[in-house]
C-alpha atoms as a PDB file:
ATOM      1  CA  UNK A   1     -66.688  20.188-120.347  1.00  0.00           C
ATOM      2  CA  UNK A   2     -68.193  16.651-120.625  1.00  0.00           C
ATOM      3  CA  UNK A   3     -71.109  17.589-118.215  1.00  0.00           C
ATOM      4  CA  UNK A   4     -72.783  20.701-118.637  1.00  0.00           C
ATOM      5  CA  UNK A   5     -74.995  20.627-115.317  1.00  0.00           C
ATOM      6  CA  UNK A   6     -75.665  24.690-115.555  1.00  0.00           C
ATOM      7  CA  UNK A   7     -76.958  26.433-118.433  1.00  0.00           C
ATOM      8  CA  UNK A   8     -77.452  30.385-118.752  1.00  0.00           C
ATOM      9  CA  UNK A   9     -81.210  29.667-119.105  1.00  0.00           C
ATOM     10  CA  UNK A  10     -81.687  28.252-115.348  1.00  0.00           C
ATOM     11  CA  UNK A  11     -82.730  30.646-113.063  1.00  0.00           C
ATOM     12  CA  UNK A  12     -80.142  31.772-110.619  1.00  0.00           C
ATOM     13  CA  UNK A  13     -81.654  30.667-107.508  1.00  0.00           C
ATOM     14  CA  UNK A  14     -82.273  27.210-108.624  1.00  0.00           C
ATOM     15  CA  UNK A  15     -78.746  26.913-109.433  1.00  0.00           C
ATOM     16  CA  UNK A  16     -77.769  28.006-105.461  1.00  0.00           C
ATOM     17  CA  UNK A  17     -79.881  26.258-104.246  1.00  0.00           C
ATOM     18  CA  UNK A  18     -78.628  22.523-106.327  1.00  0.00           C
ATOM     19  CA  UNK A  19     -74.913  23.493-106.038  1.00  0.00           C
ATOM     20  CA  UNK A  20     -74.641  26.228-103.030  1.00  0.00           C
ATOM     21  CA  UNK A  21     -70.758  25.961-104.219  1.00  0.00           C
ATOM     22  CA  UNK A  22     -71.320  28.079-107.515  1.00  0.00           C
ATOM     23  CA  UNK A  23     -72.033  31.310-105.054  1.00  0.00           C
ATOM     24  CA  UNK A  24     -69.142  31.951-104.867  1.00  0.00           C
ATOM     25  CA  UNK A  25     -68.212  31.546-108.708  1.00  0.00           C
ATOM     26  CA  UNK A  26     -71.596  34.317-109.031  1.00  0.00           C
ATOM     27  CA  UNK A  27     -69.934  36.838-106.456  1.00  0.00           C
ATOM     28  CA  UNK A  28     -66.733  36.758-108.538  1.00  0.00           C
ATOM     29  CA  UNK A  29     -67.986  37.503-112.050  1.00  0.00           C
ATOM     30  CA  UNK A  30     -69.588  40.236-110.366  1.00  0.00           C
ATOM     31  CA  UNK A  31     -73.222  38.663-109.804  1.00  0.00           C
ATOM     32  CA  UNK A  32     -74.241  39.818-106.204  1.00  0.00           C
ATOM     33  CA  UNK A  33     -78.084  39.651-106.602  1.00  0.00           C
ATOM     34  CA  UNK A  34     -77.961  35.891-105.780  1.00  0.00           C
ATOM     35  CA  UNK A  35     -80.075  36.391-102.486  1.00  0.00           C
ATOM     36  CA  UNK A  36     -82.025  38.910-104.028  1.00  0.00           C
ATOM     37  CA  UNK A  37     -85.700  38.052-105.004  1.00  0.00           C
ATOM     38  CA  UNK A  38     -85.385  38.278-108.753  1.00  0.00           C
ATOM     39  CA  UNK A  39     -82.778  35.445-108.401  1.00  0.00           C
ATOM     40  CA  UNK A  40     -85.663  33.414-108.222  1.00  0.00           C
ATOM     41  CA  UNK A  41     -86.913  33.674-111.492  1.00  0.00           C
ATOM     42  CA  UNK A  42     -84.218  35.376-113.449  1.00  0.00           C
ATOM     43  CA  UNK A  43     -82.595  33.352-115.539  1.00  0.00           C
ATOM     44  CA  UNK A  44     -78.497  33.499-115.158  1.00  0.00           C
ATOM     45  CA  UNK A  45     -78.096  35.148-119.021  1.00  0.00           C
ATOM     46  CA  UNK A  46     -80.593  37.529-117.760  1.00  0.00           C
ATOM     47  CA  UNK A  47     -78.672  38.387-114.485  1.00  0.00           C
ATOM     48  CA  UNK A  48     -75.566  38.853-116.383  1.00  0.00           C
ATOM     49  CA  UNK A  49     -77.126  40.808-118.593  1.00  0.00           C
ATOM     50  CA  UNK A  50     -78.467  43.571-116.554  1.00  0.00           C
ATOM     51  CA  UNK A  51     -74.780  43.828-114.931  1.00  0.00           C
ATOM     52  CA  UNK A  52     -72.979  44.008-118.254  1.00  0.00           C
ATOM     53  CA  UNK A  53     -71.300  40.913-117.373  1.00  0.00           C
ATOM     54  CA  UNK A  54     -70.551  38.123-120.200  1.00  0.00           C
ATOM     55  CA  UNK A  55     -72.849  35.131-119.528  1.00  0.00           C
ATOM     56  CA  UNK A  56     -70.368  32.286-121.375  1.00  0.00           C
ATOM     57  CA  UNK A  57     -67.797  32.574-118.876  1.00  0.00           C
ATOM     58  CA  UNK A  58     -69.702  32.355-116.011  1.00  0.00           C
ATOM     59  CA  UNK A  59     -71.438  29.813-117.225  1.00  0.00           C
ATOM     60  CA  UNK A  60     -67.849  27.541-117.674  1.00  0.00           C
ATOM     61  CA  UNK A  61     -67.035  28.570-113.867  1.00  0.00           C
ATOM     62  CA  UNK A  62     -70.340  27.494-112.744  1.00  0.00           C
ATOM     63  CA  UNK A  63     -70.027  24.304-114.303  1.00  0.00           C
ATOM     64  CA  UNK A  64     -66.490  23.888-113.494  1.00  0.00           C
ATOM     65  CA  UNK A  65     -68.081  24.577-109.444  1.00  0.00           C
ATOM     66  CA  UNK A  66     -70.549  22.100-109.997  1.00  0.00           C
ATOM     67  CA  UNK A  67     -68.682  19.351-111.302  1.00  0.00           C
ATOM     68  CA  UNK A  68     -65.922  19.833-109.023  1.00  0.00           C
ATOM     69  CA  UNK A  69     -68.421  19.154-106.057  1.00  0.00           C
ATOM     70  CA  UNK A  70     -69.654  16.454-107.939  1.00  0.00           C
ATOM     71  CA  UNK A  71     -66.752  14.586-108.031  1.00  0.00           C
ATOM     72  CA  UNK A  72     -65.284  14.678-104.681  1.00  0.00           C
END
């Protein structure tokens, strides 16, 4: 992926809030807590983390999302 806009260290709710289109990609991989106020400074490895879910894949979604939008 030429343009990695997302990385697992951002926190969650800055990456909703610069590309509302990855909420989705969260609420798929099983990443609900996007609303919730430790989205706001938990990072997106962290999130997966606590929900057992593996961070490299959602990160290649996200940035699929983001670059998707970006394009268009």
């Amino acid at each position: 992926m030429p343009d990695r806009q997302v990385t697992k260290e951002m926190p969650i709710g800055d990456v909703v809030r610069k590309f509302p289109e990855t909420i989705p990609v969260f609420m798929k991989h099983g990443l609900h807590c996007i609303g919730c106020a430790v989205a706001a400074f938990e990072s997106i490895a962290e999130g997966a983390a606590a929900h057992g879910i593996q961070v490299d894949p959602l990160i290649d979604d996200l940035n699929t999302a983001a670059q998707e939008t970006k394009t268009e």
